[in-house]
C-alpha atoms as a PDB file:
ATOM      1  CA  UNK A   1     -87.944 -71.086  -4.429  1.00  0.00           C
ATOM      2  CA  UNK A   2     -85.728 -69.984  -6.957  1.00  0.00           C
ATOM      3  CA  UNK A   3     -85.838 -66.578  -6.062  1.00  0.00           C
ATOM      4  CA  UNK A   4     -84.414 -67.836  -2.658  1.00  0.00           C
ATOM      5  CA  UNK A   5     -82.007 -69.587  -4.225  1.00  0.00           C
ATOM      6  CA  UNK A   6     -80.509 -66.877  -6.691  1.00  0.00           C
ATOM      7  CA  UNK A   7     -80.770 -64.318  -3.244  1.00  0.00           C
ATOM      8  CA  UNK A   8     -78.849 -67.241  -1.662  1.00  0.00           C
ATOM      9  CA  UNK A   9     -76.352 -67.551  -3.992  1.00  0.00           C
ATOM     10  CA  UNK A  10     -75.665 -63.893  -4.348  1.00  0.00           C
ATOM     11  CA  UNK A  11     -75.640 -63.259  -0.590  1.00  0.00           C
ATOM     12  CA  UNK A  12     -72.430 -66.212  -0.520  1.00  0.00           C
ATOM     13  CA  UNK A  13     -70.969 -64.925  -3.434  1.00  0.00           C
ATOM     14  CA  UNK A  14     -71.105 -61.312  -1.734  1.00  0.00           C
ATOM     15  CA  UNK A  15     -69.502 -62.926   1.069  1.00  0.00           C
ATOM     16  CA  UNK A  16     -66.979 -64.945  -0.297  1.00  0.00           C
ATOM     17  CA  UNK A  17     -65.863 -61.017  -1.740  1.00  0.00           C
ATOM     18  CA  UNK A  18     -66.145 -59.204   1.223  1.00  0.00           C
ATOM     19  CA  UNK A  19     -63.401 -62.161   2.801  1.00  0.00           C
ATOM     20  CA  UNK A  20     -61.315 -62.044  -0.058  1.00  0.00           C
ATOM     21  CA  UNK A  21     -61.076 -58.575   0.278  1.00  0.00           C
ATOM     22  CA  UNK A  22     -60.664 -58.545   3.691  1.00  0.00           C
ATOM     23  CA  UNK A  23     -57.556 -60.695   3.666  1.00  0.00           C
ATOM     24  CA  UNK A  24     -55.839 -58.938   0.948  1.00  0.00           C
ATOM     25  CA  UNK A  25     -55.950 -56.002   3.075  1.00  0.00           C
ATOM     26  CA  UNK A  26     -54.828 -57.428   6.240  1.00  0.00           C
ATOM     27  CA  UNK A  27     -51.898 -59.499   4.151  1.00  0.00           C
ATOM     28  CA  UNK A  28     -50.696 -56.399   3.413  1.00  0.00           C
ATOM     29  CA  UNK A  29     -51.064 -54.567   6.970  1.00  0.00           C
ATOM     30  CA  UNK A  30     -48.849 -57.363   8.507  1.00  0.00           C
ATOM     31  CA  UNK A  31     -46.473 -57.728   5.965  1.00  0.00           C
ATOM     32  CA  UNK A  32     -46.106 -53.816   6.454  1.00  0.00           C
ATOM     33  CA  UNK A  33     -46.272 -54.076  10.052  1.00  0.00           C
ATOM     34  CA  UNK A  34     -43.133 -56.888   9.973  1.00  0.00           C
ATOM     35  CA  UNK A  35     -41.089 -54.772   7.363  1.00  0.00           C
ATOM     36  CA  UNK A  36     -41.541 -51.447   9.362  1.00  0.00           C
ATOM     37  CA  UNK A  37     -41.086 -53.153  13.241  1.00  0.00           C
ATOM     38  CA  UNK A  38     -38.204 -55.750  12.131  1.00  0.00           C
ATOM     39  CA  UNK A  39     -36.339 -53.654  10.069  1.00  0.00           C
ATOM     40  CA  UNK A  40     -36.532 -50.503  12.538  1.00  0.00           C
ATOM     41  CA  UNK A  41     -34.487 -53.071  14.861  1.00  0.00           C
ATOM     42  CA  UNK A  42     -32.501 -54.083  12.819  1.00  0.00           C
ATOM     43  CA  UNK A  43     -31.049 -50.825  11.134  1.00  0.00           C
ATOM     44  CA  UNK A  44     -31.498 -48.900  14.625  1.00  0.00           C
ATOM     45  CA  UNK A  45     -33.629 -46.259  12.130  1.00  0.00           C
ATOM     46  CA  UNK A  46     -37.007 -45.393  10.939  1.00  0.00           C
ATOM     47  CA  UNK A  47     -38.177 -47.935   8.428  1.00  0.00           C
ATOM     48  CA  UNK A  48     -40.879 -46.274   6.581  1.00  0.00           C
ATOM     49  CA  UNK A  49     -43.303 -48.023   3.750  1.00  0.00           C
ATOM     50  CA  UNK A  50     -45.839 -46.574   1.727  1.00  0.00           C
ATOM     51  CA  UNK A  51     -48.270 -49.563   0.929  1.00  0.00           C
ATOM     52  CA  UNK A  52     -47.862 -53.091   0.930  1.00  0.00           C
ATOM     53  CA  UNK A  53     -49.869 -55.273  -1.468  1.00  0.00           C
ATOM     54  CA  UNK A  54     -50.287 -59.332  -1.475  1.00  0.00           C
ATOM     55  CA  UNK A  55     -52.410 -61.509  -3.726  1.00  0.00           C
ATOM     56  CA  UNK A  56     -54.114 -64.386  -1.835  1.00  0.00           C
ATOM     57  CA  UNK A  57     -53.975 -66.265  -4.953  1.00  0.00           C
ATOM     58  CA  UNK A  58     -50.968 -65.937  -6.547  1.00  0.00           C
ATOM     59  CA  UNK A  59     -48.833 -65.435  -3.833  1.00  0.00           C
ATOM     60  CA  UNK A  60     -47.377 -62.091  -5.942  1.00  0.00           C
ATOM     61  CA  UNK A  61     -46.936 -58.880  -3.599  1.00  0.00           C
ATOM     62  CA  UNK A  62     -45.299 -55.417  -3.621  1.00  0.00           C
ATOM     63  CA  UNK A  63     -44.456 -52.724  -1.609  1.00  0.00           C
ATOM     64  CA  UNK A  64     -43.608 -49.349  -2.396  1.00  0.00           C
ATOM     65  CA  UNK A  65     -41.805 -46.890  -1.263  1.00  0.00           C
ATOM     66  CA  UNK A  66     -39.637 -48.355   1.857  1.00  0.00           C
ATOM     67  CA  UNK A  67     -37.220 -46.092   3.259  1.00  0.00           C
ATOM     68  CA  UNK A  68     -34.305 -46.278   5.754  1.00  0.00           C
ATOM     69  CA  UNK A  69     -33.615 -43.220   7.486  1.00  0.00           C
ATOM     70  CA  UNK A  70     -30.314 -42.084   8.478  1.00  0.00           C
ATOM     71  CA  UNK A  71     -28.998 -42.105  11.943  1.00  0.00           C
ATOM     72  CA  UNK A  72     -28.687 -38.947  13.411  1.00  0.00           C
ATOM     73  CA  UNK A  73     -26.020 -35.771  12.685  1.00  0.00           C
ATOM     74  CA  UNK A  74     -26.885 -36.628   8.757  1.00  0.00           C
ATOM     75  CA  UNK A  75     -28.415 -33.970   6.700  1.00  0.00           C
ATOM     76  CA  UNK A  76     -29.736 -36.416   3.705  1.00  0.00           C
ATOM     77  CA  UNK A  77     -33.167 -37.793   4.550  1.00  0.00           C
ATOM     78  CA  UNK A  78     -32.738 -41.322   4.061  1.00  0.00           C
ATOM     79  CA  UNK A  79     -30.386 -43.477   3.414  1.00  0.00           C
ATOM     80  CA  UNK A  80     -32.278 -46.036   1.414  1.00  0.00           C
ATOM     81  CA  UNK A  81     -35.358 -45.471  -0.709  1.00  0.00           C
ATOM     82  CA  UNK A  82     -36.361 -48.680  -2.366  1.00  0.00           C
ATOM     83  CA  UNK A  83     -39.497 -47.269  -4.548  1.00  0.00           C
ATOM     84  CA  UNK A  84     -40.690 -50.629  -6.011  1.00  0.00           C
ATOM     85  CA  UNK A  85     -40.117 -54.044  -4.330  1.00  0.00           C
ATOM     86  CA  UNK A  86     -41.644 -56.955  -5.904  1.00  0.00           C
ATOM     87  CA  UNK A  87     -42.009 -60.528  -4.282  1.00  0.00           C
ATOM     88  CA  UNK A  88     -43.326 -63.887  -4.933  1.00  0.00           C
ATOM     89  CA  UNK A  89     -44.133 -66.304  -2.148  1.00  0.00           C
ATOM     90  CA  UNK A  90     -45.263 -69.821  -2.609  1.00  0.00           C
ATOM     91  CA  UNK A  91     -48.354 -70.104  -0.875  1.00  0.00           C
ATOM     92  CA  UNK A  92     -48.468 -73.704   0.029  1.00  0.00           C
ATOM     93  CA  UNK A  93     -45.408 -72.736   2.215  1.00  0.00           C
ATOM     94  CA  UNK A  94     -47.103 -70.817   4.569  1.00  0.00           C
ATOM     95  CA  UNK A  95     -48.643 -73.761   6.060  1.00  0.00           C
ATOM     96  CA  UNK A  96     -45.236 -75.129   6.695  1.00  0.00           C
ATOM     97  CA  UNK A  97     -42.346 -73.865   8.916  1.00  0.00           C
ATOM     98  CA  UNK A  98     -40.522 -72.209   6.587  1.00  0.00           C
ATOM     99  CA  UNK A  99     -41.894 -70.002   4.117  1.00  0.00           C
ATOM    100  CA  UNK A 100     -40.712 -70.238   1.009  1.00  0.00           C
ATOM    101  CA  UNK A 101     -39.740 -66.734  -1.081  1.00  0.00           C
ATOM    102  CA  UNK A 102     -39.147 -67.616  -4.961  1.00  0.00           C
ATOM    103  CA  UNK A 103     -38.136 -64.228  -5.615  1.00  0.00           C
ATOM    104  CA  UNK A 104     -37.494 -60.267  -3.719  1.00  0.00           C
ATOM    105  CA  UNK A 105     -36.771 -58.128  -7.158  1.00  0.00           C
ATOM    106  CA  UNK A 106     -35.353 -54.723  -6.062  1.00  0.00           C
ATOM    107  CA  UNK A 107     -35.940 -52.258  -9.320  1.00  0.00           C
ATOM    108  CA  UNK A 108     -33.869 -48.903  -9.107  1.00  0.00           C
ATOM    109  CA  UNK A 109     -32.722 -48.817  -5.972  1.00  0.00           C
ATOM    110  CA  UNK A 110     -31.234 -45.396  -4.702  1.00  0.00           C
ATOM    111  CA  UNK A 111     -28.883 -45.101  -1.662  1.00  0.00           C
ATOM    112  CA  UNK A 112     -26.945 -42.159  -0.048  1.00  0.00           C
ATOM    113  CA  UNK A 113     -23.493 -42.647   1.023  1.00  0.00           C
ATOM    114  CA  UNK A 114     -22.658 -39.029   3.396  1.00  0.00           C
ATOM    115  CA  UNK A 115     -20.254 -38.270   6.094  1.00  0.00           C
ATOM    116  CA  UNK A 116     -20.425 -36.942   9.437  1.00  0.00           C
ATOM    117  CA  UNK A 117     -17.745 -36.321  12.563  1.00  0.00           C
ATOM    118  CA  UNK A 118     -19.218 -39.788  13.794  1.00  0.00           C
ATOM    119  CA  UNK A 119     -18.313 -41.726  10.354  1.00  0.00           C
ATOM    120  CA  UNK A 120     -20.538 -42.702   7.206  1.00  0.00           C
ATOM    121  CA  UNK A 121     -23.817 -43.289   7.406  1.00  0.00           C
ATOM    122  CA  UNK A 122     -24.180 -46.177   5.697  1.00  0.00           C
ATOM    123  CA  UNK A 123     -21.279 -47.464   7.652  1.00  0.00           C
ATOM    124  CA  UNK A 124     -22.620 -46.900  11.021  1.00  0.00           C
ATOM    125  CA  UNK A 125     -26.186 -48.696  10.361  1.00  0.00           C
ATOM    126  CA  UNK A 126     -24.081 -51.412   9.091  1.00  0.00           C
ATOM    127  CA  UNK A 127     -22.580 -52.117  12.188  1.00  0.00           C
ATOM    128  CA  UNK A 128     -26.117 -51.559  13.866  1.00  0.00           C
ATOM    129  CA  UNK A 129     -26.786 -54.596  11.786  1.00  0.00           C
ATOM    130  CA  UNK A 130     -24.052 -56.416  12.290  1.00  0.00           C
ATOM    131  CA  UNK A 131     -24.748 -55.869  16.433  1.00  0.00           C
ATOM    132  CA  UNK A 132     -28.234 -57.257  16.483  1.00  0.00           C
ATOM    133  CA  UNK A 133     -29.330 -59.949  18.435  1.00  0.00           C
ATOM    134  CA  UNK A 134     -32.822 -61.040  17.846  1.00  0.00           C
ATOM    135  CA  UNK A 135     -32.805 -62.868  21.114  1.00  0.00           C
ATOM    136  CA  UNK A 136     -35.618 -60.088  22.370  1.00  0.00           C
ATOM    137  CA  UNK A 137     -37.518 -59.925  19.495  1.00  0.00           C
ATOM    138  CA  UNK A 138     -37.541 -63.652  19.236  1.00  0.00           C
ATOM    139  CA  UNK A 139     -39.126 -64.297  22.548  1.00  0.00           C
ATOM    140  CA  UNK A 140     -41.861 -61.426  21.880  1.00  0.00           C
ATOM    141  CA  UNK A 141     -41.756 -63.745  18.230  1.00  0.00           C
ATOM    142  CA  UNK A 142     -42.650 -67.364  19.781  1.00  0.00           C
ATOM    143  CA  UNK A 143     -45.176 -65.402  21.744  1.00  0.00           C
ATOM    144  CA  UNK A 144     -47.118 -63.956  18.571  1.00  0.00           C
ATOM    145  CA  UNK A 145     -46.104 -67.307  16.710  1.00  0.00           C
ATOM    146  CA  UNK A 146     -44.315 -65.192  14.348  1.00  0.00           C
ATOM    147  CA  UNK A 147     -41.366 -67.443  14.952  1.00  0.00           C
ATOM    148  CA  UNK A 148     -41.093 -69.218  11.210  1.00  0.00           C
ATOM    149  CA  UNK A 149     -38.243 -69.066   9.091  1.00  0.00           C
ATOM    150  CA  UNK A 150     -38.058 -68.206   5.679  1.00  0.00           C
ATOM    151  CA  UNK A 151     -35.992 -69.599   2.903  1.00  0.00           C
ATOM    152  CA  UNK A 152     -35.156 -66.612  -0.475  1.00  0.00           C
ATOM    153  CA  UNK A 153     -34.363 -68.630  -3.855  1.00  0.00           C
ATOM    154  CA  UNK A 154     -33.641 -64.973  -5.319  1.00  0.00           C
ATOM    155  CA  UNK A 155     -32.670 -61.630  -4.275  1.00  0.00           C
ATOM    156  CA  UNK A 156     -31.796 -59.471  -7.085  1.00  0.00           C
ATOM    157  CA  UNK A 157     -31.420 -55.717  -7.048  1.00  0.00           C
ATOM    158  CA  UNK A 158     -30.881 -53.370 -10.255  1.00  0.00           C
ATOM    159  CA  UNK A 159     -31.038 -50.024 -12.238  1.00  0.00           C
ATOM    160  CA  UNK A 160     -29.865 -49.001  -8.711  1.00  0.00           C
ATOM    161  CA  UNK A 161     -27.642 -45.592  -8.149  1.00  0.00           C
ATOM    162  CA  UNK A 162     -25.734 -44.266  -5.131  1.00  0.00           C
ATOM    163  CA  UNK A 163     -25.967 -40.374  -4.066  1.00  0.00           C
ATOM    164  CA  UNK A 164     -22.437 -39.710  -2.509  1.00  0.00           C
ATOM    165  CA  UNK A 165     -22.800 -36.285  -0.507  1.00  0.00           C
ATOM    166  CA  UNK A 166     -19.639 -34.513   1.047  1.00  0.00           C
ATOM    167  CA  UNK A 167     -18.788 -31.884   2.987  1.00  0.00           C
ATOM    168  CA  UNK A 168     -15.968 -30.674   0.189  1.00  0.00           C
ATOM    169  CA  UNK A 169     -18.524 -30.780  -2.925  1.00  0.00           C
ATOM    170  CA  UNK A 170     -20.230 -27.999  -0.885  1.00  0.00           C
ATOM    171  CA  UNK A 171     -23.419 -29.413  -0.565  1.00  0.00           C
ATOM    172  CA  UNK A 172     -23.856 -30.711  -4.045  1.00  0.00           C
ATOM    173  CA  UNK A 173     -24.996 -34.662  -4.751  1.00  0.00           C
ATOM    174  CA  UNK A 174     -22.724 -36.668  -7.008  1.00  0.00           C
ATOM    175  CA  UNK A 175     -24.310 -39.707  -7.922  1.00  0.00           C
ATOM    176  CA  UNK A 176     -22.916 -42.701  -9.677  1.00  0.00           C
ATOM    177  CA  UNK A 177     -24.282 -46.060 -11.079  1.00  0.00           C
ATOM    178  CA  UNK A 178     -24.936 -48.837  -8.018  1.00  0.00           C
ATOM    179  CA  UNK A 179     -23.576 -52.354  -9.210  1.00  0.00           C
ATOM    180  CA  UNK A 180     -26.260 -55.087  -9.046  1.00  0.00           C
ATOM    181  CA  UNK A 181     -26.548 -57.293  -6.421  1.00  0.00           C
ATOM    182  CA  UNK A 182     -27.777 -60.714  -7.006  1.00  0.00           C
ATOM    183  CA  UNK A 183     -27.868 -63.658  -4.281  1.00  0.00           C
ATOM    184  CA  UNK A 184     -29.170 -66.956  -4.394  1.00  0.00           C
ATOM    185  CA  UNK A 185     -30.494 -69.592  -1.911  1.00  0.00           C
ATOM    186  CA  UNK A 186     -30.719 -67.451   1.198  1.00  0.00           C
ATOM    187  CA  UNK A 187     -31.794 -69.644   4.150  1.00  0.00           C
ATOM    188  CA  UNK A 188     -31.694 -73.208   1.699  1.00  0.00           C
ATOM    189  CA  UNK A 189     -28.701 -74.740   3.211  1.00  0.00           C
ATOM    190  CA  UNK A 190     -29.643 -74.430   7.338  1.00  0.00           C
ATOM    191  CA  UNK A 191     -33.151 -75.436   6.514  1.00  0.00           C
ATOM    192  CA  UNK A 192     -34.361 -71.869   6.876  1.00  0.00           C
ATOM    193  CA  UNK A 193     -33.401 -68.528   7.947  1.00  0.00           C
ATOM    194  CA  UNK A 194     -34.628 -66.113  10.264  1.00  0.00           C
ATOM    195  CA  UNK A 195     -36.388 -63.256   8.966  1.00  0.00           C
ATOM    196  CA  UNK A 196     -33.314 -60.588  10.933  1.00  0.00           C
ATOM    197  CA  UNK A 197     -30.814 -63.107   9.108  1.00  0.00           C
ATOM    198  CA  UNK A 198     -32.206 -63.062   5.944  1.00  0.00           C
ATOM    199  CA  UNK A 199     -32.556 -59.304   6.188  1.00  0.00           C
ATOM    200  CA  UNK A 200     -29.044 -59.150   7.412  1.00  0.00           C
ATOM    201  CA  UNK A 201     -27.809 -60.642   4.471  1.00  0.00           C
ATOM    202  CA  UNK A 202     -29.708 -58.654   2.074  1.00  0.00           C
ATOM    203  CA  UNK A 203     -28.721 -55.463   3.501  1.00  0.00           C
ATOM    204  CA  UNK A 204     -25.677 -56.206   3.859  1.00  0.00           C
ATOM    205  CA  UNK A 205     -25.027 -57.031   0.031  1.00  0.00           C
ATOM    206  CA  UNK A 206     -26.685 -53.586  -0.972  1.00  0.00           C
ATOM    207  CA  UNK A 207     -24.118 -51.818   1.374  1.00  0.00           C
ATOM    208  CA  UNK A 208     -21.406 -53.334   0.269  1.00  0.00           C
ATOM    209  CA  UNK A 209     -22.014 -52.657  -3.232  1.00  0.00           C
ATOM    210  CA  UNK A 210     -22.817 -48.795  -2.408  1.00  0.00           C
ATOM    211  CA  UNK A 211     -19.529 -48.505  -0.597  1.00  0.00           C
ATOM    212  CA  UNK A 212     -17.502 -49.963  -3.542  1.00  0.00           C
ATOM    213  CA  UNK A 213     -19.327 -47.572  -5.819  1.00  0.00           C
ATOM    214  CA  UNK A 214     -18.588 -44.594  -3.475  1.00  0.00           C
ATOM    215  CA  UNK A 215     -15.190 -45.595  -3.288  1.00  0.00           C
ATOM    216  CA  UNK A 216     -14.737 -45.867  -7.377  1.00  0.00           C
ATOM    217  CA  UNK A 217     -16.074 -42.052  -7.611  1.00  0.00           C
ATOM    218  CA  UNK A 218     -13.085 -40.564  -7.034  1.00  0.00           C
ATOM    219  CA  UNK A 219     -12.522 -39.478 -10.984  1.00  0.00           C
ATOM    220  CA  UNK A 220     -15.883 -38.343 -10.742  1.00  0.00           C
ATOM    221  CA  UNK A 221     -15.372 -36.564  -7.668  1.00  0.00           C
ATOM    222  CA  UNK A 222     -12.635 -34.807  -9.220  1.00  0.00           C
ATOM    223  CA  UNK A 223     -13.615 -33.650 -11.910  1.00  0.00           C
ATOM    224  CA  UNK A 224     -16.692 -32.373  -9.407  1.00  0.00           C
ATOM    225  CA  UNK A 225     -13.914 -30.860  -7.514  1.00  0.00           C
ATOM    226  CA  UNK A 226     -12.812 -29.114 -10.342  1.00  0.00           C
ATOM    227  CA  UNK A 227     -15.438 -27.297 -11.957  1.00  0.00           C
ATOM    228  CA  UNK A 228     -17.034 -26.729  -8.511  1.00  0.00           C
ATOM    229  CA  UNK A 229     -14.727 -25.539  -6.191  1.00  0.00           C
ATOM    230  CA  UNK A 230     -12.450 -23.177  -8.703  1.00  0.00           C
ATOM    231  CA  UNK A 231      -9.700 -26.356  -9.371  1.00  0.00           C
ATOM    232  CA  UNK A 232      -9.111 -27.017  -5.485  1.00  0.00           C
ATOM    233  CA  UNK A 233      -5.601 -29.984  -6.216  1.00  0.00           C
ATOM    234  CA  UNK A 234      -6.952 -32.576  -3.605  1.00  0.00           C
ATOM    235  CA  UNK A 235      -6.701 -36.307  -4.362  1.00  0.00           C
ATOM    236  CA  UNK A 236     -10.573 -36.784  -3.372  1.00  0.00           C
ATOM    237  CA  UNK A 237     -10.013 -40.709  -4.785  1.00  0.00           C
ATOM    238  CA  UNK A 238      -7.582 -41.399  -2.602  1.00  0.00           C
ATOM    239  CA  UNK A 239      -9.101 -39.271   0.041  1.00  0.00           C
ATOM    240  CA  UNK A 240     -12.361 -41.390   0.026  1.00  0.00           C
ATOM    241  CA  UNK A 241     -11.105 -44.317  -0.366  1.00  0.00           C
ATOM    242  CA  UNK A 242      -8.604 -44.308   3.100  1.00  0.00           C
ATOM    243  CA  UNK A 243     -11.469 -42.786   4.352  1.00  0.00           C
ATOM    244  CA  UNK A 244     -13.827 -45.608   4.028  1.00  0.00           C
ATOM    245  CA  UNK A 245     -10.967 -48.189   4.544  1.00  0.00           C
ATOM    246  CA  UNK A 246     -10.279 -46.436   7.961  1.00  0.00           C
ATOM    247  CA  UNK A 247     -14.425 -46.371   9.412  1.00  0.00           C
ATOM    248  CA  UNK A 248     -15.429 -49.739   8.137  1.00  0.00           C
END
């Protein structure tokens, strides 16, 4: 009898394992199945992640490696590589909704700010973004019942730099320091967002904040100018700065 029971016992507990394990996998498939499918739309680009993992327990995840290509005509391969994501999610909220996000901490993001005939890369997916309806994706949502909305008490992004590639540094990278973006409350005041809106948002703040870093590089660019190109006399500052004031 106790043999049954201990065999018992050890067959549930080897169960109870096998689930656990189980779910953390397939948390992490559809979280990196939402991240790759939503934010495709959204940036009209290949959204790429490495591997996406989510504790059932604590509600702590992390992906790694998530890319944005660039649109076409760019040489660079991406234009955002976000190599270490870390989120917290309050579990209870799942059940609910809205899911609730304590925290999305962004740690050394790198972006690449390079121009084409057709304008700036990162200028052009922000107007992708800035087009998209999720009217389509919301029906094929409500379908799936993938139709919650999400509410972000932090979004904080740091130790983040910008690559700035032009045609008149020859080829060569210049990069410079990324300011950090912080926002607050995403989603908290309407009750909850949707997950293209709060995406929206958060893209749009690391954009914004690689543009005006782009834009500040002209004394670096300079000086780049300089030593690169034999002491070519071009205002590449002012040059940069029109530049971006003219696309965006």
């Amino acid at each position: 009898m106790g043999r049954r029971l201990l065999y018992g016992l050890g067959v549930c507990a080897a169960l109870a394992a096998a689930a656990v394990l189980i779910l953390y996998l397939r948390l992490g498939a559809i979280a990196k199945y939402a991240v790759e499918t939503l934010g495709s739309r959204l940036t009209g680009t290949e959204v790429r992640v490495d591997s996406v993992s989510l504790s059932p327990f604590s509600g702590r995840g992390r992906l790694r490696g998530l890319s944005i290509a660039n649109p076409p005509g760019f040489k660079s391969p991406c234009a955002f590589l976000l190599k270490d994501v870390r989120v917290a999610v309050d579990l209870a909220s799942l059940r609910s909704d809205r899911v609730l996000i304590r925290e999305i901490l962004v740690d050394g993001p790198e972006l690449t700010f390079e121009t084409s005939p057709a304008g700036s890369n990162l200028v052009l997916i922000q107007r992708h973004i800035d087009s998209f309806t999720p009217a389509s994706a919301g029906a094929r949502g409500a379908k799936t019942g993938a139709s919650k909305k999400v509410a972000i008490d932090l979004f904080r992004a740091s130790h983040g730099k910008v690559n700035v590639r032009l045609a008149l540094l020859e080829g060569k990278i210049l990069s410079v320091s990324l300011p950090g973006v912080e926002l607050r409350g995403i989603g908290r005041r309407s009750g909850g967002a949707t997950s293209a809106q709060a995406a929206k948002e958060m893209l749009r703040a690391l954009i914004g904040s690689a543009l005006k870093a782009a834009a500040g590089a002209g004394g670096a660019l300079r000086e780049q100018v300089r030593r690169g190109l034999g002491g070519a006399q071009k205002t590449v500052g002012g040059i940069l700065k029109g530049w971006l004031r003219a696309k965006h």
